[in-house]
Protein backbone atom coordinates (compact mmCIF):
# COMPACT_ATOMS: atom_id res chain seq x y z
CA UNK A 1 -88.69 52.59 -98.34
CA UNK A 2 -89.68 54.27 -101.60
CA UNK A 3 -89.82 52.34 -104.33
CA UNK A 4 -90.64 53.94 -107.95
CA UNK A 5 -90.67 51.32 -110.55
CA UNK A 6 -94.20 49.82 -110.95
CA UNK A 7 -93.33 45.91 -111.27
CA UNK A 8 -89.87 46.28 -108.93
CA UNK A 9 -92.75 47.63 -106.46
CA UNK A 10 -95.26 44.76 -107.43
CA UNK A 11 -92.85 42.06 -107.11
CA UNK A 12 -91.61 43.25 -103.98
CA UNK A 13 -95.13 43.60 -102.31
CA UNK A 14 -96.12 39.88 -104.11
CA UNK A 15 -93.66 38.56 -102.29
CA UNK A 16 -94.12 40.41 -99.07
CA UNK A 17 -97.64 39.68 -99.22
CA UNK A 18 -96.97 35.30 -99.60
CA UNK A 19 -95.44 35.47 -96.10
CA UNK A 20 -98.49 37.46 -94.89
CA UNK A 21 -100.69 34.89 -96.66
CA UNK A 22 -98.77 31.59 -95.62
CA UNK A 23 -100.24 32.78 -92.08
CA UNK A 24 -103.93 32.89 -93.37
CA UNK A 25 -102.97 29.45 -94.99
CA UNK A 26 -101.92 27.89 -91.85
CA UNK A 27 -104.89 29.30 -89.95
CA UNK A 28 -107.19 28.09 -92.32
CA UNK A 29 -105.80 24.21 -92.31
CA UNK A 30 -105.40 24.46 -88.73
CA UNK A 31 -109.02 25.88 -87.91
CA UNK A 32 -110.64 23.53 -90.43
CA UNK A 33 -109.12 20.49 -88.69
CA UNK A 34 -110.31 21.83 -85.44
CA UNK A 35 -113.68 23.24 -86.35
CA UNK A 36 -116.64 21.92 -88.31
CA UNK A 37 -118.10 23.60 -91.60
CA UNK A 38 -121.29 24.91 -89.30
CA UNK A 39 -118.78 26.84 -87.44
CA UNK A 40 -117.35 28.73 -90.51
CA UNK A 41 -121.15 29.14 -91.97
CA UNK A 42 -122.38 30.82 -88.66
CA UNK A 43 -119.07 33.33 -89.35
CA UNK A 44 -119.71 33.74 -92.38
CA UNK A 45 -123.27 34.75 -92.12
CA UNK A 46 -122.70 37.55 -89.59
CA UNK A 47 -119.83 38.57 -91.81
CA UNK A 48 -121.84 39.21 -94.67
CA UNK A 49 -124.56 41.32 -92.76
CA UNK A 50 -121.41 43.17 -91.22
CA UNK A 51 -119.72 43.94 -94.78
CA UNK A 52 -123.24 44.48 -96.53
CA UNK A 53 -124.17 47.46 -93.58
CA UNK A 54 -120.37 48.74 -93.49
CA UNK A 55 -120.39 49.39 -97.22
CA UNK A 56 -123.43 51.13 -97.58
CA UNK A 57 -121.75 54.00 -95.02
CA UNK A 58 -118.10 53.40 -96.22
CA UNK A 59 -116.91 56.67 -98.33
CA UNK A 60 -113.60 55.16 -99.21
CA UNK A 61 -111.48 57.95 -97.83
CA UNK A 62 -108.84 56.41 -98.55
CA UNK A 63 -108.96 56.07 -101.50
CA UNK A 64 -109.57 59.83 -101.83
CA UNK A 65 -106.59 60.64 -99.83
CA UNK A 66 -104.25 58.93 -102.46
CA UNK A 67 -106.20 60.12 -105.51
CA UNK A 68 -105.45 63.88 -103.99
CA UNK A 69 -101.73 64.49 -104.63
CA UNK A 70 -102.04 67.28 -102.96
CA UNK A 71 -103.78 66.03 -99.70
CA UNK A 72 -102.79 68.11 -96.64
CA UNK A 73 -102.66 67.58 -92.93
CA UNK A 74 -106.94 68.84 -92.98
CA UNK A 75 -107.73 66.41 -95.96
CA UNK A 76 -106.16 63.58 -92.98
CA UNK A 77 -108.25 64.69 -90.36
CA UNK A 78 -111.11 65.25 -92.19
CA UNK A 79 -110.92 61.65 -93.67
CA UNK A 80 -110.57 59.95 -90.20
CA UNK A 81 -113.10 62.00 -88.76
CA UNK A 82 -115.76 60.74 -91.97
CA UNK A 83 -114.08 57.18 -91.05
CA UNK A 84 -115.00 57.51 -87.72
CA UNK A 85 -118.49 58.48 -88.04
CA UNK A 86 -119.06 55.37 -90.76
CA UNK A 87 -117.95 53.14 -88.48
CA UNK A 88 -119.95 53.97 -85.66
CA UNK A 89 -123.08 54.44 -87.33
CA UNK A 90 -122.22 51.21 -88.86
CA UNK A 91 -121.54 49.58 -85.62
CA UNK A 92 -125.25 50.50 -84.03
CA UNK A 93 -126.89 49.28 -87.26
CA UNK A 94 -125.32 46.09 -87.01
CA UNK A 95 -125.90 45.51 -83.41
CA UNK A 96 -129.90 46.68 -84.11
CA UNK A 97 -129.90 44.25 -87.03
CA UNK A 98 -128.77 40.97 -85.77
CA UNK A 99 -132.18 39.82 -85.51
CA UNK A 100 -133.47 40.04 -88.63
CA UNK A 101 -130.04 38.47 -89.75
CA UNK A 102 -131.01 35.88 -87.76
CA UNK A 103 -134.84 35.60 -88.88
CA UNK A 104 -133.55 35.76 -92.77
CA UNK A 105 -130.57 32.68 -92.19
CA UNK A 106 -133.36 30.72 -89.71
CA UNK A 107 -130.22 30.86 -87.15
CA UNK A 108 -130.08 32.38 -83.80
CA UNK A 109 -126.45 31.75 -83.42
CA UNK A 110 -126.22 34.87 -85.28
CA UNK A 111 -127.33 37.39 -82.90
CA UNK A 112 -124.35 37.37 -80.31
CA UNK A 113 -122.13 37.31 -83.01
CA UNK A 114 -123.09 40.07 -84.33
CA UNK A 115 -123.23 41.91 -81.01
CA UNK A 116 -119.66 41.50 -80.63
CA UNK A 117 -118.82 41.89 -84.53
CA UNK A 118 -120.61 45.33 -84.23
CA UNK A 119 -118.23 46.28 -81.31
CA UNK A 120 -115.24 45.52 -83.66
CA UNK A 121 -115.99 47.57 -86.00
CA UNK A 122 -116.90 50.45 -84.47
CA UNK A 123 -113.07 49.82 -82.73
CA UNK A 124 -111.49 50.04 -86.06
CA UNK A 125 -113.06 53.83 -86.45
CA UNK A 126 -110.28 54.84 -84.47
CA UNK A 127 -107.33 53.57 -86.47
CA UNK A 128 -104.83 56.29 -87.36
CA UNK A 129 -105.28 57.53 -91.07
CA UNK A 130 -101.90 58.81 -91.12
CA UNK A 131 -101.01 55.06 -92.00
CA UNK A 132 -102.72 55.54 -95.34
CA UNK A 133 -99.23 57.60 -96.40
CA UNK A 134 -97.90 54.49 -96.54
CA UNK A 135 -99.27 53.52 -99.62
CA UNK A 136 -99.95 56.87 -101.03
CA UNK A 137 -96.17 57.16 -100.89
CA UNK A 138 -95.27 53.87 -101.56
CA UNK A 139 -93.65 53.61 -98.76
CA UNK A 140 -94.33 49.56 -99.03
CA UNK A 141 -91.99 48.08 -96.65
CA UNK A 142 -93.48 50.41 -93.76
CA UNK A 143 -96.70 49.38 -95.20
CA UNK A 144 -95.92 45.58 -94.86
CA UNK A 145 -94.93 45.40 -91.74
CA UNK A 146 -97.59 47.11 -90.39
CA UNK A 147 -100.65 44.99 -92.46
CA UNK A 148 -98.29 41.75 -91.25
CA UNK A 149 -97.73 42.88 -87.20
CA UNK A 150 -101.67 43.21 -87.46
CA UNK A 151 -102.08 39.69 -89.09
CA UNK A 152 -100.23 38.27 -87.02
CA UNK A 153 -101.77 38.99 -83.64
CA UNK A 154 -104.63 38.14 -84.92
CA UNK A 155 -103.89 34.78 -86.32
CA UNK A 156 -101.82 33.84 -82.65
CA UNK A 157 -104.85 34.93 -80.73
CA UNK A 158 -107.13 32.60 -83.09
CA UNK A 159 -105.06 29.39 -82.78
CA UNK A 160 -104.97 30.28 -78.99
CA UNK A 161 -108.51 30.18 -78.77
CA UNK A 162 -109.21 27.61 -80.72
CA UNK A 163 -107.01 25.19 -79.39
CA UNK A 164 -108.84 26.48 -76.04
CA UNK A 165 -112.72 26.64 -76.96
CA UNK A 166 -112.95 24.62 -80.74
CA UNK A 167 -115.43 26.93 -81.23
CA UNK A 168 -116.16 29.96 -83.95
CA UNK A 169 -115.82 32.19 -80.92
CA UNK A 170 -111.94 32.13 -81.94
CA UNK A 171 -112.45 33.43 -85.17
CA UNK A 172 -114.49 36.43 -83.82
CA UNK A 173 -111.84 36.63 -81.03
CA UNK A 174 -109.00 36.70 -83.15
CA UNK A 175 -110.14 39.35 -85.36
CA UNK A 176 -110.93 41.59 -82.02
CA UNK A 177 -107.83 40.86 -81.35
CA UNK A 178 -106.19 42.12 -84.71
CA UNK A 179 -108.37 45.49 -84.90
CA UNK A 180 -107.00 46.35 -81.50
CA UNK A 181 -103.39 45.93 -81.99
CA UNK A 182 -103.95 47.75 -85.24
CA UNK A 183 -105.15 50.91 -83.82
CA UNK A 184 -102.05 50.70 -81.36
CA UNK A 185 -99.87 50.45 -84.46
CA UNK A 186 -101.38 52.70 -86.36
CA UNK A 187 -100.05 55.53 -83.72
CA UNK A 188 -96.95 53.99 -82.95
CA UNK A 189 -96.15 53.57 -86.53
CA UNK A 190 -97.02 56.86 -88.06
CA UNK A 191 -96.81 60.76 -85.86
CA UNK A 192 -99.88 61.61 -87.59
CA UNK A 193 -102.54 62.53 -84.63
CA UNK A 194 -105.94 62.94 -86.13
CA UNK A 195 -108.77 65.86 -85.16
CA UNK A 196 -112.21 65.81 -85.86
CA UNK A 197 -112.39 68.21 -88.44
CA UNK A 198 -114.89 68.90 -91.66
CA UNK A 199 -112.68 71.17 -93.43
CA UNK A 200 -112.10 69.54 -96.51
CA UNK A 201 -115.24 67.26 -96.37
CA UNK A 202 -115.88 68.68 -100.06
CA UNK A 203 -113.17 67.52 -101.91
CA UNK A 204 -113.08 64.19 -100.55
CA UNK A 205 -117.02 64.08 -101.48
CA UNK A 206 -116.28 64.53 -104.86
CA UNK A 207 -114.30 61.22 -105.24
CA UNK A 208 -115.78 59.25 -102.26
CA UNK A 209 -119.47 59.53 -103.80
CA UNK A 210 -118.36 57.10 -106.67
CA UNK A 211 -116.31 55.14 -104.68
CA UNK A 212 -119.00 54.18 -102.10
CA UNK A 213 -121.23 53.97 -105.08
CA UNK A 214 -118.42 51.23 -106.68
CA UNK A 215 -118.05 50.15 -103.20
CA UNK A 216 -121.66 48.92 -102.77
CA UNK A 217 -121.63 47.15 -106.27
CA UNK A 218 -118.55 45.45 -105.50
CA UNK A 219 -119.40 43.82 -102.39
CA UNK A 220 -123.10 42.90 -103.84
CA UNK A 221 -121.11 41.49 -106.79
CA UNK A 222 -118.55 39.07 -104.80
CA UNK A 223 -121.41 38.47 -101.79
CA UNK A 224 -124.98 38.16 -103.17
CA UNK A 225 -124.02 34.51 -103.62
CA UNK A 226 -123.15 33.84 -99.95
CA UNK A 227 -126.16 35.75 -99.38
CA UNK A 228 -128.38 33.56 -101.17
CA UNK A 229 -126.65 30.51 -100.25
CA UNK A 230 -127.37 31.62 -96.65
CA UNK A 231 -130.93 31.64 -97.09
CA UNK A 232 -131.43 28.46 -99.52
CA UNK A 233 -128.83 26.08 -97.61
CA UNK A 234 -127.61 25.54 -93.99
CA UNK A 235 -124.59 26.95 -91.85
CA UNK A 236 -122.38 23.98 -92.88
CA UNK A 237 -123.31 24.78 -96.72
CA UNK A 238 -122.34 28.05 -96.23
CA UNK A 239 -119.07 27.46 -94.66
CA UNK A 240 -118.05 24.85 -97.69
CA UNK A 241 -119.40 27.67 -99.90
CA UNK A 242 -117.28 30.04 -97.91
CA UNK A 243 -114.12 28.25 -97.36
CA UNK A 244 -114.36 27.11 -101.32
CA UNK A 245 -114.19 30.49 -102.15
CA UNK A 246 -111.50 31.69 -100.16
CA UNK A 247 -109.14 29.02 -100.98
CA UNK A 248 -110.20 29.58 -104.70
CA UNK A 249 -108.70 33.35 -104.63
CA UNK A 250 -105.71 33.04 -103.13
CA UNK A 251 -103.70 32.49 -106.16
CA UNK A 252 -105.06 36.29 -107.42
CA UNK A 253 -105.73 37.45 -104.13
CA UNK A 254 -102.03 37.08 -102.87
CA UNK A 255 -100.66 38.68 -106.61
CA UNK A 256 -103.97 40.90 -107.41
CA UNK A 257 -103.72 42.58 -103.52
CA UNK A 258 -100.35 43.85 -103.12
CA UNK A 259 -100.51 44.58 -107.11
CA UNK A 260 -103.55 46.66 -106.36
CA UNK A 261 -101.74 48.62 -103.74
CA UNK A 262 -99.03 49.36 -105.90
CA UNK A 263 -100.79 50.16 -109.33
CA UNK A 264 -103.10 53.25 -107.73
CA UNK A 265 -100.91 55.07 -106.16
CA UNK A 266 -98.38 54.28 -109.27
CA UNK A 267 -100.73 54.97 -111.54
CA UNK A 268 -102.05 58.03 -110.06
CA UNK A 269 -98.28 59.71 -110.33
CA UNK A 270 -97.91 58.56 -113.97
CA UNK A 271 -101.05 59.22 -115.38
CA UNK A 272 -99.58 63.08 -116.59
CA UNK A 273 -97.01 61.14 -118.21
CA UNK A 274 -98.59 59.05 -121.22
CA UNK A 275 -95.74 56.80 -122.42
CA UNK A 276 -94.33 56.25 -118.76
CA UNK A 277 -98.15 55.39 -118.00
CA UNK A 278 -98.85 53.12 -120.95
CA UNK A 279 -95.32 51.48 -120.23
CA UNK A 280 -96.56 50.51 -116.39
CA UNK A 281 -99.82 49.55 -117.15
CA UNK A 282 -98.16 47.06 -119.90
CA UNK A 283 -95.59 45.62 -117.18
CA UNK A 284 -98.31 45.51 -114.79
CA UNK A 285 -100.60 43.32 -116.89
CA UNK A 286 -97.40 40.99 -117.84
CA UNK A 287 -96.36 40.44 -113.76
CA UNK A 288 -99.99 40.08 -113.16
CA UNK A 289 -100.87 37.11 -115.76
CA UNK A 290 -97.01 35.77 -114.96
CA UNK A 291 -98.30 34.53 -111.82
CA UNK A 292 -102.02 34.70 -111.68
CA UNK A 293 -102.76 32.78 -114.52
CA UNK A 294 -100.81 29.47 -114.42
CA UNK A 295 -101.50 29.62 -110.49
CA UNK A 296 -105.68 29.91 -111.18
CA UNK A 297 -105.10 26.75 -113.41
CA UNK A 298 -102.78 24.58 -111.53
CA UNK A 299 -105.57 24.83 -108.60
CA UNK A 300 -108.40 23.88 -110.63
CA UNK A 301 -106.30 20.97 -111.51
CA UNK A 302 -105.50 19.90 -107.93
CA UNK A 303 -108.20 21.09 -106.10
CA UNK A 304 -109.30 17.07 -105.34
CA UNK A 305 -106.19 16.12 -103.82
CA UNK A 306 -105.99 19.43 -102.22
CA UNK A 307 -109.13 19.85 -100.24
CA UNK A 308 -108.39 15.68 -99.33
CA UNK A 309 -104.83 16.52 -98.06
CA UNK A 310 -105.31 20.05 -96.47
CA UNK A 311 -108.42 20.31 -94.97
CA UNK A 312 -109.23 16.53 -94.54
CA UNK A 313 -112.69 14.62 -95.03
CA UNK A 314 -115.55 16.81 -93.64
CA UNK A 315 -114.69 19.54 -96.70
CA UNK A 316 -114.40 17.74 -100.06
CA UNK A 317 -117.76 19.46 -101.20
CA UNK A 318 -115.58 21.64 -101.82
CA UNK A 319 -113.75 20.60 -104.47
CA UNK A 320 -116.01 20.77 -107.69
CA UNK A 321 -116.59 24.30 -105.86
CA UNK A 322 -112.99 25.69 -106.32
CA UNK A 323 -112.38 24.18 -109.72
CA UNK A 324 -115.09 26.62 -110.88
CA UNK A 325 -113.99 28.89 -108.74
CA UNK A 326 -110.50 29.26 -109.49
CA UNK A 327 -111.19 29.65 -113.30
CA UNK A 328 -113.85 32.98 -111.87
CA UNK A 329 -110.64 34.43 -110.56
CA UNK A 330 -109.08 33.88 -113.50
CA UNK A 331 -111.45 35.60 -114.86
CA UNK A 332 -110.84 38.71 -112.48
CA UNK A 333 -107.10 38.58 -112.80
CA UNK A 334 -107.14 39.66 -116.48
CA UNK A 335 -108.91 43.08 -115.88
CA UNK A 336 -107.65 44.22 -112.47
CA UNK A 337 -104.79 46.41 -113.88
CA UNK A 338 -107.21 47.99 -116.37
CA UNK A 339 -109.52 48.82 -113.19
CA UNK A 340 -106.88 50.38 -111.50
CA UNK A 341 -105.77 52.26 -114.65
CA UNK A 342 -109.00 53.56 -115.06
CA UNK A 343 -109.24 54.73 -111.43
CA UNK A 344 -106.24 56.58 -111.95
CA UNK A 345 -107.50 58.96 -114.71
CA UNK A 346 -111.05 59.45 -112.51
CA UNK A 347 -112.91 56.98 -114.47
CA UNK A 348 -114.54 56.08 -111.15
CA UNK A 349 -118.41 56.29 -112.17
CA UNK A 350 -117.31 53.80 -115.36
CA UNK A 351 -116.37 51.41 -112.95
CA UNK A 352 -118.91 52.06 -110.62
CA UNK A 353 -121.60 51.14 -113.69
CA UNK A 354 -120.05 48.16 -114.84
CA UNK A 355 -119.80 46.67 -111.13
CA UNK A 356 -123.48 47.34 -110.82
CA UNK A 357 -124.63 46.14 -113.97
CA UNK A 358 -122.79 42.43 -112.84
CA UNK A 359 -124.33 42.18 -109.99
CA UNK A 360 -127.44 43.03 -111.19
CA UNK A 361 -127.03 40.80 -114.07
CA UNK A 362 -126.00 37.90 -111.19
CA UNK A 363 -129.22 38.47 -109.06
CA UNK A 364 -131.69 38.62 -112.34
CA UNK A 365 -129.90 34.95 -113.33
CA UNK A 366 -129.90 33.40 -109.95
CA UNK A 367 -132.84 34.68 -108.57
CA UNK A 368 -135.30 34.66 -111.02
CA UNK A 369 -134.04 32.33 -113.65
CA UNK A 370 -132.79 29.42 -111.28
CA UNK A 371 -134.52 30.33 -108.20
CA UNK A 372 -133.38 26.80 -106.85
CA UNK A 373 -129.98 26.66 -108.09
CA UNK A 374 -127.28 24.76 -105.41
CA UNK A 375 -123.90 25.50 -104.57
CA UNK A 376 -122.16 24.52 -107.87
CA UNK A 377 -124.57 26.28 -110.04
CA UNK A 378 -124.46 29.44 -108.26
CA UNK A 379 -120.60 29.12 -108.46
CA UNK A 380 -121.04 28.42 -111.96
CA UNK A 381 -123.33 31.93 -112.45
CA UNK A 382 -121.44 33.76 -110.81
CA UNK A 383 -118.13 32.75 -113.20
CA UNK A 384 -120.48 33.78 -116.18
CA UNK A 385 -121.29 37.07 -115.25
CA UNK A 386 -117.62 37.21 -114.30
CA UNK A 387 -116.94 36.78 -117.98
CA UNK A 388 -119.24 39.19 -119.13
CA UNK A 389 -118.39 42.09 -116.80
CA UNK A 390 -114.40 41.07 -117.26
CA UNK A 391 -114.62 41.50 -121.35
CA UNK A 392 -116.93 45.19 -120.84
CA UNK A 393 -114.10 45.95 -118.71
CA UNK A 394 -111.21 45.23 -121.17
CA UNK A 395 -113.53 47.03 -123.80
CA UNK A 396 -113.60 50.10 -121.70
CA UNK A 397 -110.15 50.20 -121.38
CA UNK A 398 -108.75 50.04 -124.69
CA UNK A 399 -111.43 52.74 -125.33
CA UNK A 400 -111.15 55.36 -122.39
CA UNK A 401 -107.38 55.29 -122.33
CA UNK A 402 -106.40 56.89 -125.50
CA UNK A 403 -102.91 56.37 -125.52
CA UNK A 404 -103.08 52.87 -124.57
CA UNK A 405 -103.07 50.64 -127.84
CA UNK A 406 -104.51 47.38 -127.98
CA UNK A 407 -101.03 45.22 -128.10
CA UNK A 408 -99.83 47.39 -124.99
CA UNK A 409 -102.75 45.72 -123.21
CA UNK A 410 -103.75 42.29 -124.57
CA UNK A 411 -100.03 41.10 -125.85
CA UNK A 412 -98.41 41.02 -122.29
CA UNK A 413 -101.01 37.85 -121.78
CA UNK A 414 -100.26 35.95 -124.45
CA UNK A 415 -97.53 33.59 -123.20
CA UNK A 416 -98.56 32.92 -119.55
CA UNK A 417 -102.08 31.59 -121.25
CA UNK A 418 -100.70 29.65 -123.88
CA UNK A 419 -97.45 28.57 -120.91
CA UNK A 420 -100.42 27.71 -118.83
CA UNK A 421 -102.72 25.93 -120.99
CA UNK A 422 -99.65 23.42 -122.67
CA UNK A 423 -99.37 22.95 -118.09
CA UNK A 424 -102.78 21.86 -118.52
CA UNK A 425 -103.11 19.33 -120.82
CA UNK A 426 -99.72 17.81 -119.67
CA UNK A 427 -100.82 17.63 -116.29
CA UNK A 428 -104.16 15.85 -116.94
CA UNK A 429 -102.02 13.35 -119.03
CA UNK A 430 -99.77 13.00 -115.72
CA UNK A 431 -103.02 12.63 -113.81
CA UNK A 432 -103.85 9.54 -115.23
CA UNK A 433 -100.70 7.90 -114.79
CA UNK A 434 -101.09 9.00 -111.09
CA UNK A 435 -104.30 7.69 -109.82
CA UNK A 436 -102.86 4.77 -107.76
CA UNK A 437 -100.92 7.00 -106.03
CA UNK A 438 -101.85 8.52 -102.63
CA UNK A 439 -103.43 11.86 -102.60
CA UNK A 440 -100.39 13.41 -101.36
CA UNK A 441 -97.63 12.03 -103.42
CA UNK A 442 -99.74 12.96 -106.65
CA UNK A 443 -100.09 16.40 -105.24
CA UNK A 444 -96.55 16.62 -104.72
CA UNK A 445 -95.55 15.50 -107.87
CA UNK A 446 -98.74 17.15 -109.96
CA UNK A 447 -97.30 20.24 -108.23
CA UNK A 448 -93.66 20.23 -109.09
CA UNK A 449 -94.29 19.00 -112.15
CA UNK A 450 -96.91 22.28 -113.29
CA UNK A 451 -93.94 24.59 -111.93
CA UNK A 452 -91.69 22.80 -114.37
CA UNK A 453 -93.61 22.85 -117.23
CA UNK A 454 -95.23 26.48 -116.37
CA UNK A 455 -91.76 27.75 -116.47
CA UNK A 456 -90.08 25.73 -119.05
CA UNK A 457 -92.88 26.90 -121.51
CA UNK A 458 -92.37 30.86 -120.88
CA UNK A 459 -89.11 30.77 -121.13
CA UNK A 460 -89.07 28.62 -124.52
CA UNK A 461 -92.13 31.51 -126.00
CA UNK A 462 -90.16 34.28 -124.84
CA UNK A 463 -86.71 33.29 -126.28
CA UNK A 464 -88.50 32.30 -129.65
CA UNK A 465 -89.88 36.01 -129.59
CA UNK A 466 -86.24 37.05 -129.12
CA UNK A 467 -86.99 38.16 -125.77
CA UNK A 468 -88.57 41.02 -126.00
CA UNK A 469 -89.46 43.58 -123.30
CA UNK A 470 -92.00 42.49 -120.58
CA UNK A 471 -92.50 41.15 -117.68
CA UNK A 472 -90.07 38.01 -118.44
CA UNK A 473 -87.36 40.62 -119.37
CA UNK A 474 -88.18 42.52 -116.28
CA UNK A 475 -87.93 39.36 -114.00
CA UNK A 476 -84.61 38.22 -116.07
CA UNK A 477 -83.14 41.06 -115.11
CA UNK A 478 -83.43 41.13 -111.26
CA UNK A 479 -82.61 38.03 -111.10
CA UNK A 480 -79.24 37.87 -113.15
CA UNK A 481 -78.33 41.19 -110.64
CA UNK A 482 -78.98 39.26 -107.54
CA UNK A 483 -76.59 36.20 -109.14
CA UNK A 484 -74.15 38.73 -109.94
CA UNK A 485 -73.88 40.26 -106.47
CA UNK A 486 -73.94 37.13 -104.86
CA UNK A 487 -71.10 35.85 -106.38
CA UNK A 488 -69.15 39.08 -105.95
């Protein structure tokens, strides 16, 4: 399926993407009940030594494959044969590494895990580049159903397991268990049939070296804290820490993600095109904030009776955790078109720089400023940087995109904050007429009762603005077609 409008694509993957996620949802609630937060920690511990060796040797081919519009059948091979090489370097680092991983988080646990975590990914070197067409084309439905197939095998061999073992073994099985029926995908899905080849190594160089330079800032940016946390606090701090913060993103990470994978390649077409450009990147920012925002907020807001009704007892540490959290993401939300904008026109080094500088910024606070700082106060550090790398970001925007003016960029925001912020203060209101309720009737209601105002409120700003073009408009549209065909 090819889809060329920008926020027709965006919606469509959104949506796509909430039935990928309502799995990762359901495995979460379902492990948590099973498992115990040590379990998660110990995961989440060998994940982060995993991640933290994998993107010191990840080029991001991929990324230069779909920045190339005029990538040919060497630029593939050449790509999966760098690919494979990363991750099988990667793979003997890791396995040599897991016991100073395990000296540094005072937890031998972490050693066989590890050992089999460094087998995975050197597995997922062989996965079929041609699949990264997908994207590059916008092909999203192929796209979908291959990033859900893979999901999903993974998530049915995880609730097998742990149902079998109640162990963190399942996790570590499951995602075995995805990688492999990936790679058979991967070649069932797309006739692509990579060679090792070094043809084109050059050209993909000249992109990749920024990328794995943004790459490495990135991940110490989102990770240093589960880094740190690992080394100040236990395995069953960790996993709060961890499962906080995971629960936290998936209001941006379920609109952000799929948005993401239809803004670069988007982008990348339009960016010869100024007013077509400036036009998406407007429409992008409005479906972004649409959803992001008032979702961000409404967690915060419910995150109590959340963490009480979802994941029971043994996690409401976690709580005070994702209510700072959600508010980081928030954060995020409101510069990640403007990242992918800028990635578009090459402005990779820019971006590269200001990822750096945060997580710099984050270690120089947390480390030598508050050198004892628990979980809360790391979250809260971390949401302050956030803040400051989020407004550079906007700043570089406005200023490296020439023909982007300032209302194309910061207007589209305006009503879901204000929508979302009248949602707030009537909810707390509603809150206090709640509290001798049961946790899950005042999450029910709280819930329906956001959605109601949320919606009411963006509606009643965008018909007092006379409805002008956005993301509303856009929405207004596709809807009122799908009523009209379905009563035809």
């Amino acid at each position: 399926m090819h889809v060329k409008s920008i926020p027709k694509s965006a919606v469509l993957t959104i949506a796509m993407r909430w039935s990928d996620r309502l799995i990762g949802l359901v495995s979460t609630i379902v492990l948590a009940r099973l498992l115990v937060p040590v379990d998660f920690g110990i995961i989440v511990m060998a994940s982060v030594v995993v991640g933290l060796i994998d993107v010191f040797i990840n080029l991001g081919v991929s990324v230069a494959l779909i920045h190339n519009n005029k990538a040919d059948h060497d630029d593939f091979n050449t790509a999966w044969t760098i690919r494979l090489i990363q991750c099988c370097l990667a793979g003997i680092v890791i396995y040599f590494s897991a016991p100073i991983a395990a000296d540094y988080y005072n937890n031998l646990l972490v050693i066989d895990v590890l050992h089999v975590m460094a087998l995975g990914v050197v597995i997922a070197g062989f996965e079929n580049i041609g699949i990264v067409s997908f994207q590059k084309n916008m092909e999203f439905g192929k796209d979908f159903k291959f990033l859900f197939l893979r999901r999903f095998s993974g998530f049915v061999a995880t609730m097998i397991a742990a149902f079998l073992l109640q162990s963190y073994w399942a996790m570590i099985i499951g995602a075995l268990v995805g990688r492999i029926v990936g790679i058979l995908l991967s070649y069932q899905m797309h006739p692509h049939r990579p060679q090792i080849s070094f043809k084109n190594f050059s050209g993909i160089w000249s992109i990749s070296k920024w990328v794995l330079l943004g790459n490495i800032g990135n991940y110490l940016d989102s990770e240093t804290d589960k880094m740190l946390i690992g080394n100040r606090a236990d395995a069953g701090m960790l996993g709060i820490y961890s499962v906080a913060k995971d629960i936290s993103a998936m209001p941006t990470t379920e609109v952000l993600a799929p948005l993401g994978r239809v803004l670069f390649p988007a982008f990348v077409n339009k960016r010869d095109q100024p007013e077509i450009f400036v036009r998406g990147i407007s429409l992008a920012v409005g479906v972004q904030t649409l959803f992001a925002i008032p979702a961000c907020i409404g967690l915060a807001l419910v995150a109590d009776d959340a963490i009480s009704v979802l994941l029971g007892s043994n996690w409401l540490q976690a709580a005070p955790l994702i209510q700072v959290m959600a508010l980081t993401n928030l954060l995020i939300a409101l510069a990640h078109t403007g990242g992918y904008a800028l990635l578009a026109i090459g402005k990779v080094e820019l971006l590269a720089v200001i990822t750096w500088l945060k997580a710099i910024l984050f270690l120089g606070i947390a480390v030598l400023l508050f050198p004892t700082s628990d979980l809360v106060e790391i979250a809260e550090i971390r949401m302050l940087v956030v803040a400051a790398g989020t407004a550079v970001l906007m700043g570089t925007v406005v200023t490296q995109i020439k023909v982007l003016g300032i209302s194309d960029y910061f207007l589209p925001m305006f009503r879901p904050l204000l929508a979302s912020g009248l949602m707030a203060f009537l909810l707390i209101q509603l809150h206090a007429e709640l509290i001798s309720l049961s946790p899950i009737i005042r999450l029910i209601i709280e819930v329906m009762a956001g959605c109601l105002i949320y919606v009411t409120g963006i509606l009643l700003l965008w018909i007092i603005q006379s409805c002008p073009k956005g993301a509303e408009a856009y929405l207004w549209e596709i809807i009122s077609e799908k009523f009209r065909k379905s009563v035809l």
